[in-house]
PDB file of N, CA and C in Angstrom:
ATOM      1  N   UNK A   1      12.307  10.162  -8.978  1.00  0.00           N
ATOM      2  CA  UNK A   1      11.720   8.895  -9.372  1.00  0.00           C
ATOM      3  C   UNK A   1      10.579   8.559  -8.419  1.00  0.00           C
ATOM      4  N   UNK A   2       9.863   7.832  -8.837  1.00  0.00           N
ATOM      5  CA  UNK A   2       8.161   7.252  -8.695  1.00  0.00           C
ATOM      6  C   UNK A   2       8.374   6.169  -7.839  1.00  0.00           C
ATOM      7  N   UNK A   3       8.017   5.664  -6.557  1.00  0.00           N
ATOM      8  CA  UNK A   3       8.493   4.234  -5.576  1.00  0.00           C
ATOM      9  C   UNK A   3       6.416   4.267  -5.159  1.00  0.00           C
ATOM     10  N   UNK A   4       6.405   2.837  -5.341  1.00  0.00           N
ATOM     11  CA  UNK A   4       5.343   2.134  -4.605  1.00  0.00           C
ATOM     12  C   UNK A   4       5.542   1.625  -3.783  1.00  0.00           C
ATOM     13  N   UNK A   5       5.127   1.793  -2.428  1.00  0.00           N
ATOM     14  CA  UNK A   5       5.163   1.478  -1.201  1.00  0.00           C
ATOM     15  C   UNK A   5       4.105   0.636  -0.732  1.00  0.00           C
ATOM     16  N   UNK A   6       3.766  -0.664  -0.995  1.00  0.00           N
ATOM     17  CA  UNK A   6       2.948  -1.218  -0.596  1.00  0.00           C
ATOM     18  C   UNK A   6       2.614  -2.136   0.899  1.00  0.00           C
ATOM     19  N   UNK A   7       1.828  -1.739   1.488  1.00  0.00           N
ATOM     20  CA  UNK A   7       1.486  -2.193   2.795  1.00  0.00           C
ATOM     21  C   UNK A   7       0.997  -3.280   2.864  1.00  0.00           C
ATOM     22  N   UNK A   8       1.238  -4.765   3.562  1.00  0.00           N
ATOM     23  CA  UNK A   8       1.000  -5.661   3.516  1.00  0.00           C
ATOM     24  C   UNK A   8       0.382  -6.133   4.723  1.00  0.00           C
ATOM     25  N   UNK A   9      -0.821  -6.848   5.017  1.00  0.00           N
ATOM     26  CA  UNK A   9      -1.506  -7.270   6.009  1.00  0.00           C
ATOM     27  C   UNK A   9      -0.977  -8.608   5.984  1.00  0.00           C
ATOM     28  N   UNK A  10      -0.878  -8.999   7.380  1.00  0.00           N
ATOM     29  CA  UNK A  10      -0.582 -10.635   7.389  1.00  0.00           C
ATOM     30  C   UNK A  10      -1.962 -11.140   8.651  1.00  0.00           C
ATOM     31  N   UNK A  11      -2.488 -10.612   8.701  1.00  0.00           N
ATOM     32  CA  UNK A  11      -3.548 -10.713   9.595  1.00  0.00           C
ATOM     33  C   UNK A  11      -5.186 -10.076   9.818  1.00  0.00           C
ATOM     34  N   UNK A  12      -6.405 -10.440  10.229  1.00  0.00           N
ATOM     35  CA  UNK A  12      -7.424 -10.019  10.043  1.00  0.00           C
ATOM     36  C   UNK A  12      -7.711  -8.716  10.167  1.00  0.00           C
ATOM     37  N   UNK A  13      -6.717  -8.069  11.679  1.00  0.00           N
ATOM     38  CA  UNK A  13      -7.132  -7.133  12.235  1.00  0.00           C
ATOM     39  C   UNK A  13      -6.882  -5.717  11.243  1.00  0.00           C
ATOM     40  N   UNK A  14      -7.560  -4.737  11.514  1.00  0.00           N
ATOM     41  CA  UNK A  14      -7.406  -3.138  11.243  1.00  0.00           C
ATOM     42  C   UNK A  14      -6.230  -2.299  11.694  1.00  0.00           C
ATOM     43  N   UNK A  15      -5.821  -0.954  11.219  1.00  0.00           N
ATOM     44  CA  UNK A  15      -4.770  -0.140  11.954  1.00  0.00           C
ATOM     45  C   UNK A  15      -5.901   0.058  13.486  1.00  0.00           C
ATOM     46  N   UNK A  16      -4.709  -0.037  14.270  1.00  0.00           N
ATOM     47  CA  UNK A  16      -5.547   0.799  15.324  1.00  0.00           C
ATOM     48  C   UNK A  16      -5.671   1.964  15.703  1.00  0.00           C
ATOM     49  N   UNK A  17      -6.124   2.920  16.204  1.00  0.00           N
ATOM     50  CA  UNK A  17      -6.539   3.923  16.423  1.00  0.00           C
ATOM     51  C   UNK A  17      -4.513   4.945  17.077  1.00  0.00           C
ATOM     52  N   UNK A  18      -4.079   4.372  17.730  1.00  0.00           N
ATOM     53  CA  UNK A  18      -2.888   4.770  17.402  1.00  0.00           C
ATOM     54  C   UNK A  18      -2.063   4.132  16.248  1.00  0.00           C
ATOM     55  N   UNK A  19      -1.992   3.444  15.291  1.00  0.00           N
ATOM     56  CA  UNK A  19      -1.491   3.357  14.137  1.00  0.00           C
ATOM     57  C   UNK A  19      -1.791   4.334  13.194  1.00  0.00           C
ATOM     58  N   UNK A  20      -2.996   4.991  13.123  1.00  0.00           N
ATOM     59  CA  UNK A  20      -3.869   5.641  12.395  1.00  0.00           C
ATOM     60  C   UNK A  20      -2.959   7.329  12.761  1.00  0.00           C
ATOM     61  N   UNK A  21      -2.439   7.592  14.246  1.00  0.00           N
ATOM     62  CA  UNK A  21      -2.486   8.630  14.114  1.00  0.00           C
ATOM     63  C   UNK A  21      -0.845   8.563  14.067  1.00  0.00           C
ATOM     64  N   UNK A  22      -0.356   7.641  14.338  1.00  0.00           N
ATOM     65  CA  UNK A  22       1.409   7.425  13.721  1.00  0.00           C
ATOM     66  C   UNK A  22       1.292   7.734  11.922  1.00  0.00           C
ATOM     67  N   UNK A  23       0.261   7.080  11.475  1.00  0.00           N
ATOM     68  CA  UNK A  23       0.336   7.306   9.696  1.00  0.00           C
ATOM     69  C   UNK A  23       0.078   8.605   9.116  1.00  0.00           C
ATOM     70  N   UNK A  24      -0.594   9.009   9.869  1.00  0.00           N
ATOM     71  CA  UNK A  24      -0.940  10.384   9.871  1.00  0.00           C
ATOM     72  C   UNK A  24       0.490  11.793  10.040  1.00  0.00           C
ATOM     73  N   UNK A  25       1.040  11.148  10.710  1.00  0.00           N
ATOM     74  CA  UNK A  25       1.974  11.985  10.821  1.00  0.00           C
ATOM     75  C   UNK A  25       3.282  11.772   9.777  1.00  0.00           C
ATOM     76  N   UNK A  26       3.072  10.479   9.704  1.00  0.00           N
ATOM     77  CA  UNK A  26       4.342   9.858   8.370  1.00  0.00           C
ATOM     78  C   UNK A  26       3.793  11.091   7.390  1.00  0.00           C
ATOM     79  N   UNK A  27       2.253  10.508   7.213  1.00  0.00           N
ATOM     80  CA  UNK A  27       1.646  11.416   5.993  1.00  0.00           C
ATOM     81  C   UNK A  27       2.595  13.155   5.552  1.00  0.00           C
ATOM     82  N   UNK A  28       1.914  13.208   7.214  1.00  0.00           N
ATOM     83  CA  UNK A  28       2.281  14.858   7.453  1.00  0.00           C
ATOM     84  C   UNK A  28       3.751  15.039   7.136  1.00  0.00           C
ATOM     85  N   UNK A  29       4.531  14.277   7.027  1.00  0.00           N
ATOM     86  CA  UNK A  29       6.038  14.785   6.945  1.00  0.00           C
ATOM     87  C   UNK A  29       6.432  14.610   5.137  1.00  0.00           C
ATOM     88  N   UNK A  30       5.489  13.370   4.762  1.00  0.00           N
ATOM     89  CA  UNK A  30       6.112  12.894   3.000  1.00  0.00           C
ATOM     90  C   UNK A  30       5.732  14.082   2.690  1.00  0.00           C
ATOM     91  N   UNK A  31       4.836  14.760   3.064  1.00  0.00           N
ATOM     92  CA  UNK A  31       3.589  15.997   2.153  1.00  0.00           C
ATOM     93  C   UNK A  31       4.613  17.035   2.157  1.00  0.00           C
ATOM     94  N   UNK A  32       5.238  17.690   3.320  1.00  0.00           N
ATOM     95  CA  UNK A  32       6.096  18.541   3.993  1.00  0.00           C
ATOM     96  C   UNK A  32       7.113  18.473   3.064  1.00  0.00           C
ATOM     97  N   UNK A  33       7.831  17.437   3.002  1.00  0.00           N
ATOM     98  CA  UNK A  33       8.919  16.955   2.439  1.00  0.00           C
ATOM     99  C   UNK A  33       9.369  17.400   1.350  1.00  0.00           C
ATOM    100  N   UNK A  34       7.809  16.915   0.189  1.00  0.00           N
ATOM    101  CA  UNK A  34       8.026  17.068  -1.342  1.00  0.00           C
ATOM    102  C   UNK A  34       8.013  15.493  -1.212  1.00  0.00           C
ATOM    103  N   UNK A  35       7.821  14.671  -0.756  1.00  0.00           N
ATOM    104  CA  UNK A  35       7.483  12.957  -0.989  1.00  0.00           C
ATOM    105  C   UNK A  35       6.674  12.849  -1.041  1.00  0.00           C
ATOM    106  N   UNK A  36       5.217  13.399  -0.953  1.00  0.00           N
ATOM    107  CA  UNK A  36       4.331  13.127  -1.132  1.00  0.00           C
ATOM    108  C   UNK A  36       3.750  13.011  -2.970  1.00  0.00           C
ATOM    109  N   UNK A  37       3.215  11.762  -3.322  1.00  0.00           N
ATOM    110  CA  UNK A  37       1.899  12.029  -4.517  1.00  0.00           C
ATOM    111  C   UNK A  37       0.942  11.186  -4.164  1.00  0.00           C
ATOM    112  N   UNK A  38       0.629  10.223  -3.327  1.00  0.00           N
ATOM    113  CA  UNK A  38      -0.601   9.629  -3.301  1.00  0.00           C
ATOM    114  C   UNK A  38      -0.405   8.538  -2.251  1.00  0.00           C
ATOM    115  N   UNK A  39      -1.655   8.111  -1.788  1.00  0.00           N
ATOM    116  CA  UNK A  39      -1.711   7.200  -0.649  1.00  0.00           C
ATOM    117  C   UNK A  39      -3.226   6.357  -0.582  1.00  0.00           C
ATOM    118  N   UNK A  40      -3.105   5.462  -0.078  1.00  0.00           N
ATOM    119  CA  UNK A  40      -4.897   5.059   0.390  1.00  0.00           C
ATOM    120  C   UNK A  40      -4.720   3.910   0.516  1.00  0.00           C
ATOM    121  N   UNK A  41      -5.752   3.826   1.949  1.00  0.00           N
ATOM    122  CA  UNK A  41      -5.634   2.220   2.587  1.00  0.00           C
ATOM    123  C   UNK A  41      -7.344   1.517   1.614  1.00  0.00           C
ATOM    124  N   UNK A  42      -6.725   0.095   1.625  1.00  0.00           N
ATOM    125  CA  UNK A  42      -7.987  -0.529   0.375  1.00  0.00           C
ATOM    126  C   UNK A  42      -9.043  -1.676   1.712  1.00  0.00           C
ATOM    127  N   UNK A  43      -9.611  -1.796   1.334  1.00  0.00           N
ATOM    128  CA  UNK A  43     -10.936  -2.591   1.618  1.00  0.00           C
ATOM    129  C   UNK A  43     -10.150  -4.288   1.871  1.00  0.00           C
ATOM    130  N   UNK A  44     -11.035  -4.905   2.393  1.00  0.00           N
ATOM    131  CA  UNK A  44     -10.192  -6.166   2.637  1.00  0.00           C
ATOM    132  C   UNK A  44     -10.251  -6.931   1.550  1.00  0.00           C
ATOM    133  N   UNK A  45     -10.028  -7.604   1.216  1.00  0.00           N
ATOM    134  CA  UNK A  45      -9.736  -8.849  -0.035  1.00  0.00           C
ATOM    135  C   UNK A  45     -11.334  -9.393  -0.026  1.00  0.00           C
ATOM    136  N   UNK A  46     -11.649  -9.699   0.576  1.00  0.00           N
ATOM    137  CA  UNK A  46     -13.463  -9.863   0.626  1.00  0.00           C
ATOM    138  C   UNK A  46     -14.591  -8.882  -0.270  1.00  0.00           C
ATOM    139  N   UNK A  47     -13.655  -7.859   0.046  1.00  0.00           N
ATOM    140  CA  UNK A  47     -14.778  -6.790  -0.591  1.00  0.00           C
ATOM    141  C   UNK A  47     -14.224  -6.595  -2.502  1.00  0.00           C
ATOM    142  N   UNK A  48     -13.250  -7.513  -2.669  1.00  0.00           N
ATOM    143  CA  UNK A  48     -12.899  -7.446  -4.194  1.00  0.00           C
ATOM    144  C   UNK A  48     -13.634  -8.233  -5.071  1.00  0.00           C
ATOM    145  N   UNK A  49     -13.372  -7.758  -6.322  1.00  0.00           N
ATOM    146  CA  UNK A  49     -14.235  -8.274  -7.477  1.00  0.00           C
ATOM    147  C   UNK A  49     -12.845  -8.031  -8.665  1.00  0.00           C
ATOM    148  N   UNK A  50     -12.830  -9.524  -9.055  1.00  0.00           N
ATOM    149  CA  UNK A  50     -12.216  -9.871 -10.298  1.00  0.00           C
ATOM    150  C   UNK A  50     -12.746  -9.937 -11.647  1.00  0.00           C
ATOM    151  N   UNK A  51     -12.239  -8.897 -12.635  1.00  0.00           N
ATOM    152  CA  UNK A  51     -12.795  -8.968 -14.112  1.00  0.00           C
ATOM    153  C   UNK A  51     -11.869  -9.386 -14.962  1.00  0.00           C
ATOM    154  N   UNK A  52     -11.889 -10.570 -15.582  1.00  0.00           N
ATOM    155  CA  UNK A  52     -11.147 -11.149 -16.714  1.00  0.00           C
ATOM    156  C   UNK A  52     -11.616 -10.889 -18.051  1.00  0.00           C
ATOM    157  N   UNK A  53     -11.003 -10.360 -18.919  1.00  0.00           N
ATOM    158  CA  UNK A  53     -11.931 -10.123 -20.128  1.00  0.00           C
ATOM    159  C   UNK A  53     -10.770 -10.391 -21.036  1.00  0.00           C
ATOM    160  N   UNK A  54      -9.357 -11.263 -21.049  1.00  0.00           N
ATOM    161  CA  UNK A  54      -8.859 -11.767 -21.746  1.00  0.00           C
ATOM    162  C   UNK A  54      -9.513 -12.782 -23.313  1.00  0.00           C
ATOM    163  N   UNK A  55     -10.060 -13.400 -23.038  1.00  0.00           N
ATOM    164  CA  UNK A  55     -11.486 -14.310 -24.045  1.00  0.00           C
ATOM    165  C   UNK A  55     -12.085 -13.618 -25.121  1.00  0.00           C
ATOM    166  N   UNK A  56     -12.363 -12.143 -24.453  1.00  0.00           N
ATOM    167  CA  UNK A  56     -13.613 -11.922 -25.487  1.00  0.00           C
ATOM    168  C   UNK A  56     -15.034 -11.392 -25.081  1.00  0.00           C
ATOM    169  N   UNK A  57     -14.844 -12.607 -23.472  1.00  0.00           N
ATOM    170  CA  UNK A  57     -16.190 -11.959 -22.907  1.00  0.00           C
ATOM    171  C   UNK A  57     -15.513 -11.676 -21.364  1.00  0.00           C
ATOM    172  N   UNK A  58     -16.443 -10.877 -20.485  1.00  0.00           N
ATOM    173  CA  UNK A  58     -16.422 -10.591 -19.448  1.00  0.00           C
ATOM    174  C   UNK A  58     -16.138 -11.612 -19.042  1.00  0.00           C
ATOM    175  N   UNK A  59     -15.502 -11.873 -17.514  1.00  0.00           N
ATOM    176  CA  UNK A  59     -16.156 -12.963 -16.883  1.00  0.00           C
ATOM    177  C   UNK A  59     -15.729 -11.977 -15.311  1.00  0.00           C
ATOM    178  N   UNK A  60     -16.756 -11.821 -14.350  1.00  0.00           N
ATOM    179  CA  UNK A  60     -16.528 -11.145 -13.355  1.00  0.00           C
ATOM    180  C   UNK A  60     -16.825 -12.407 -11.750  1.00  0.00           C
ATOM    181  N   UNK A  61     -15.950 -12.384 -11.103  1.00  0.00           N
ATOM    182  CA  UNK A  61     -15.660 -13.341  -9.747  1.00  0.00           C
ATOM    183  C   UNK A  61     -15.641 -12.289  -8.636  1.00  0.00           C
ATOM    184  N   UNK A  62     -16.905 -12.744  -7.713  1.00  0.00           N
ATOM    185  CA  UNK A  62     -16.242 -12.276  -6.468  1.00  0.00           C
ATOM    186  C   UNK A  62     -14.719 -12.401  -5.622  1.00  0.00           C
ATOM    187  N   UNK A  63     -14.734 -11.882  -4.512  1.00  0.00           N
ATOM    188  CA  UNK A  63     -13.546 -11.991  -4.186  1.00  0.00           C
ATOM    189  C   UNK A  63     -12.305 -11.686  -5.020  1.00  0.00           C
ATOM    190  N   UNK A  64     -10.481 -11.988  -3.980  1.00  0.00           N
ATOM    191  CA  UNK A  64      -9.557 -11.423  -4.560  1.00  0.00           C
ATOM    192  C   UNK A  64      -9.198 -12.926  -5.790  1.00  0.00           C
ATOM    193  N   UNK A  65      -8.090 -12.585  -6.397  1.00  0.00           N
ATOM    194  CA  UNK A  65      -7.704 -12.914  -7.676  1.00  0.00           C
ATOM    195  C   UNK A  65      -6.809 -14.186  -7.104  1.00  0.00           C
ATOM    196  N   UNK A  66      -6.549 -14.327  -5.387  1.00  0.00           N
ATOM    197  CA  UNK A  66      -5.594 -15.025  -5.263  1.00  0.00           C
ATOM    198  C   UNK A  66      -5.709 -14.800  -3.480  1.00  0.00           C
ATOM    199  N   UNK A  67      -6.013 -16.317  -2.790  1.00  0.00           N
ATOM    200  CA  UNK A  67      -5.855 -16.363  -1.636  1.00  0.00           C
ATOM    201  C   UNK A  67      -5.428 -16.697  -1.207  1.00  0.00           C
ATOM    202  N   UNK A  68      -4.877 -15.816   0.263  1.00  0.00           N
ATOM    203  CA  UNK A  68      -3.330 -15.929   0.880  1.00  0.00           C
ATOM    204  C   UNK A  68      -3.571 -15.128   2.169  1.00  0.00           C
ATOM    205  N   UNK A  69      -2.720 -15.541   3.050  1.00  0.00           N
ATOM    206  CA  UNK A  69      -2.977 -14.917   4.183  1.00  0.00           C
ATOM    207  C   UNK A  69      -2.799 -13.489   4.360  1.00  0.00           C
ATOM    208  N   UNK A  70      -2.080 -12.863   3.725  1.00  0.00           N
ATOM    209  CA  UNK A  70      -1.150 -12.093   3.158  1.00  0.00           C
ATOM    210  C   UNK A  70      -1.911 -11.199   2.493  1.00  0.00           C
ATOM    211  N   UNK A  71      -2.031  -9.630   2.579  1.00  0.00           N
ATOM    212  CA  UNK A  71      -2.735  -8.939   1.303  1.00  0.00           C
ATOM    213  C   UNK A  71      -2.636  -7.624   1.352  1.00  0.00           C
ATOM    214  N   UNK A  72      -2.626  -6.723   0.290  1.00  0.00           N
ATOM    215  CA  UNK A  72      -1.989  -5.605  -0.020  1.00  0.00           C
ATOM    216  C   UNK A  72      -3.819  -4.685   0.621  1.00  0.00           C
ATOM    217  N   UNK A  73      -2.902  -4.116   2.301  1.00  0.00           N
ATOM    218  CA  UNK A  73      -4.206  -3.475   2.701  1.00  0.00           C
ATOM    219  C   UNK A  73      -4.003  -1.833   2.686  1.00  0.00           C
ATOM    220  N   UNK A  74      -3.062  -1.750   1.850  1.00  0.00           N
ATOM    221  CA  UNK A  74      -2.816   0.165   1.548  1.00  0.00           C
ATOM    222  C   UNK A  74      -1.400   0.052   0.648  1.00  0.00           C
ATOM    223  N   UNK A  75      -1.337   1.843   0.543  1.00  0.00           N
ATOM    224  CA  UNK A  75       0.008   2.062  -0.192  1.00  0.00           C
ATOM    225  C   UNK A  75       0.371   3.598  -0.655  1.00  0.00           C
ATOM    226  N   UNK A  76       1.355   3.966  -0.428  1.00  0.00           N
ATOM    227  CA  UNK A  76       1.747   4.679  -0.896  1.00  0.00           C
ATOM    228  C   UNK A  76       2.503   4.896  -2.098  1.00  0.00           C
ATOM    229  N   UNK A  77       2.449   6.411  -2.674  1.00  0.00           N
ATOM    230  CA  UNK A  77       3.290   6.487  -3.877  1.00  0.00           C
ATOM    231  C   UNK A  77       4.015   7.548  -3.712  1.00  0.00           C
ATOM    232  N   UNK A  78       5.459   7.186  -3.548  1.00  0.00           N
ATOM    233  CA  UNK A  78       6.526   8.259  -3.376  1.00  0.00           C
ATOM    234  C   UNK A  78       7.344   9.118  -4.288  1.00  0.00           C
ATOM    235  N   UNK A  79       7.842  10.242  -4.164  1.00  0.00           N
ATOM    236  CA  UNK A  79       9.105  10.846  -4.765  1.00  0.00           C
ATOM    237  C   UNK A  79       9.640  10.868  -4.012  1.00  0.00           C
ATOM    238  N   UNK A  80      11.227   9.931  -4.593  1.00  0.00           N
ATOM    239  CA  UNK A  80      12.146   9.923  -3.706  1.00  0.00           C
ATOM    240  C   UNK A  80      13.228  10.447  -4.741  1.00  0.00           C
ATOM    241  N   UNK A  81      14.222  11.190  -4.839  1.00  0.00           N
ATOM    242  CA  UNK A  81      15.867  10.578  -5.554  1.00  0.00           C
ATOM    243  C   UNK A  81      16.510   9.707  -5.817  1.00  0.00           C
ATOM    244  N   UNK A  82      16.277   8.610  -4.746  1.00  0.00           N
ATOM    245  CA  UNK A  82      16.511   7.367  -5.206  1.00  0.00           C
ATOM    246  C   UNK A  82      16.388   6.549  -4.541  1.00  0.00           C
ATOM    247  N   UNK A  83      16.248   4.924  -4.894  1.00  0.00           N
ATOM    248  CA  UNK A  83      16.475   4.160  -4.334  1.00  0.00           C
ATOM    249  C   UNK A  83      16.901   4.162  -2.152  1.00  0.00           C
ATOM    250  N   UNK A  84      17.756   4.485  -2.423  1.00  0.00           N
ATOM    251  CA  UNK A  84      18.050   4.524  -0.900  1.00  0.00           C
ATOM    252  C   UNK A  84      17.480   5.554  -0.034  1.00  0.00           C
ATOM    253  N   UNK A  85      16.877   6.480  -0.632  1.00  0.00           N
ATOM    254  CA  UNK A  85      15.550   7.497   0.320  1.00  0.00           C
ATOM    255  C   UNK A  85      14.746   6.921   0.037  1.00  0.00           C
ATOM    256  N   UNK A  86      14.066   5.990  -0.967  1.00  0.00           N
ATOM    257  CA  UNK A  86      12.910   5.545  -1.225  1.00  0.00           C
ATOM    258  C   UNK A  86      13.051   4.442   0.150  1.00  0.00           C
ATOM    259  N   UNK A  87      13.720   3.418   0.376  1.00  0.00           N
ATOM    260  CA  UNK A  87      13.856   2.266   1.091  1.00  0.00           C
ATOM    261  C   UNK A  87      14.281   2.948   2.769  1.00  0.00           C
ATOM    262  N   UNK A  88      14.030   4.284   3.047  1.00  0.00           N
ATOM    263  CA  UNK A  88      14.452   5.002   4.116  1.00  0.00           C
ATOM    264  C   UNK A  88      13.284   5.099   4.600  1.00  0.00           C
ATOM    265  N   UNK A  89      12.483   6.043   3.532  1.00  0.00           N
ATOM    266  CA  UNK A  89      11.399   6.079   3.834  1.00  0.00           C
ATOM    267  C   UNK A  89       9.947   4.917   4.401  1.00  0.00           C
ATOM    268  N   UNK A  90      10.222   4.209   3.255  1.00  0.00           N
ATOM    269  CA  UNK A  90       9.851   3.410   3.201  1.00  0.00           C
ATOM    270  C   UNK A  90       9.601   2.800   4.712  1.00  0.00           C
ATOM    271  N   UNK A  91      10.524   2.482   5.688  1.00  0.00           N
ATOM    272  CA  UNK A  91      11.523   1.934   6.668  1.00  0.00           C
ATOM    273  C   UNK A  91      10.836   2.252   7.783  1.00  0.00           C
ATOM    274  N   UNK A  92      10.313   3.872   7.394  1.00  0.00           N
ATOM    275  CA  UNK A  92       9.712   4.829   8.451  1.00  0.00           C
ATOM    276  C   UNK A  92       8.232   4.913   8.540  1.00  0.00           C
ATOM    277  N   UNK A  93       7.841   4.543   6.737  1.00  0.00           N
ATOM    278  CA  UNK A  93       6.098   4.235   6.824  1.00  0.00           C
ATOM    279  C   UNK A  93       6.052   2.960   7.377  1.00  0.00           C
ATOM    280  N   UNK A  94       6.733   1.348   7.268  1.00  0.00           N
ATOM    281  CA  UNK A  94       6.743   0.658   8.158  1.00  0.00           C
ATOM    282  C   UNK A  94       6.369   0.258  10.000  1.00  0.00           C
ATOM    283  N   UNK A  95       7.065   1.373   9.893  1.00  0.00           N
ATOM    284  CA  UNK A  95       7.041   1.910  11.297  1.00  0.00           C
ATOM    285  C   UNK A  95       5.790   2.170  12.026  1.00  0.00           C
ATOM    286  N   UNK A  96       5.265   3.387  11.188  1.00  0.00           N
ATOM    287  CA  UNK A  96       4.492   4.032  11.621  1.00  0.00           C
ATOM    288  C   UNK A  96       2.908   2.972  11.094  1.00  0.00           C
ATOM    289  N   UNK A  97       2.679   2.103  10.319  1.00  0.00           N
ATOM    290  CA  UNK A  97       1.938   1.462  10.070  1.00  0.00           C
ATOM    291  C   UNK A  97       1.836   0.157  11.304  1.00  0.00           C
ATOM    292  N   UNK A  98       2.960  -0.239  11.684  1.00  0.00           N
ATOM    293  CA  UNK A  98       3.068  -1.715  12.156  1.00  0.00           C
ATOM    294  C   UNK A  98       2.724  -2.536  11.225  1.00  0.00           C
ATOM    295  N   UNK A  99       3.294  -2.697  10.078  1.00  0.00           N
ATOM    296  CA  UNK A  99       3.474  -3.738   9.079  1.00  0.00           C
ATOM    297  C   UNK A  99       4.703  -3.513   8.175  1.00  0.00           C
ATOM    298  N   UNK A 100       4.506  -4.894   7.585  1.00  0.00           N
ATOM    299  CA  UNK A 100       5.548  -5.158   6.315  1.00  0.00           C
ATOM    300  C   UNK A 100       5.410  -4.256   5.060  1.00  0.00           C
ATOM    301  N   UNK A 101       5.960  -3.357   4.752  1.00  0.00           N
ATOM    302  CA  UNK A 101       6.034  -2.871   2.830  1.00  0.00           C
ATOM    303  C   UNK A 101       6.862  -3.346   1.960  1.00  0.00           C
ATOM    304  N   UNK A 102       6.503  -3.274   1.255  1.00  0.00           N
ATOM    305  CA  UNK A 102       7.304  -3.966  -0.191  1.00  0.00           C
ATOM    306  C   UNK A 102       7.333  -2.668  -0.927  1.00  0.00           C
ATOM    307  N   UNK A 103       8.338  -1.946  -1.720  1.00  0.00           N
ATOM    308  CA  UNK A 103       9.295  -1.093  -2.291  1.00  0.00           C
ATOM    309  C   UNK A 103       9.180  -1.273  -3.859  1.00  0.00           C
ATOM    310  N   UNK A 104       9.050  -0.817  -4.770  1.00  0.00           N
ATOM    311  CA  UNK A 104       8.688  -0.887  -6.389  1.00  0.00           C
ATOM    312  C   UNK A 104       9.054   0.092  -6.969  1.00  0.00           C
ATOM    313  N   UNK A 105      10.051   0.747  -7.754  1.00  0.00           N
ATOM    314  CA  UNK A 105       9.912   1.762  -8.763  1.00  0.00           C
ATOM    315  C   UNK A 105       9.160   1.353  -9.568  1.00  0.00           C
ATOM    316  N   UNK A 106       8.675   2.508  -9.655  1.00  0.00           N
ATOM    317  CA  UNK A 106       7.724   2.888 -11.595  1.00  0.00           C
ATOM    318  C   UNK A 106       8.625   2.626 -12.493  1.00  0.00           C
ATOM    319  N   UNK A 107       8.072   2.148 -14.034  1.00  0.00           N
ATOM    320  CA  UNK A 107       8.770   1.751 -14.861  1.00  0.00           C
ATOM    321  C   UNK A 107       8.935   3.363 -15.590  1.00  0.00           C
TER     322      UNK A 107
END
């Protein structure tokens, strides 16, 4: 099964240069593993652009969709077996990030 691992910023700052090489090695082990399918840290909430086209017509907004201190600044996408390797793992990209993730199976 498919787990989204989403990384949550609660603050302005960047990974730092040892966070970067702790993630790196998480990396190196999901890949190793067979946990690996995808990853990537995103741009700050500043650099987003909102497109609504519910209406009929475009309507495109700078910035994110919703402001909060709080914001999804990466993520991974896992194969796990289940649930409880997903939330293991999970536990360990935490770690190695210095932040909060939030946990999601695919539908």
């Amino acid at each position: 099964m498919q787990y989204l691992v989403s990384v949550i910023f609660d603050g302005p700052t960047e990974a730092t240069p040892e966070e970067h090489a702790a993630i790196d090695v998480f990396n190196e082990r999901l890949q190793s593993e067979g946990h690996w399918v995808f990853a990537g840290g995103l741009a700050s909430p500043a650099a987003a652009t909102v497109i609504d086209n519910r209406g009929g017509e475009s309507m495109i907004t700078d910035g994110p969709f919703l402001e909060s201190k709080e914001y999804l600044g990466g993520f991974w996408i896992i194969e796990a077996a289940d649930l409880d390797v997903a939330l293991a793992l999970a536990a360990e990209g935490s770690r190695s990030c210095n932040r909060k993730v939030e946990v999601r199976p695919f539908r």
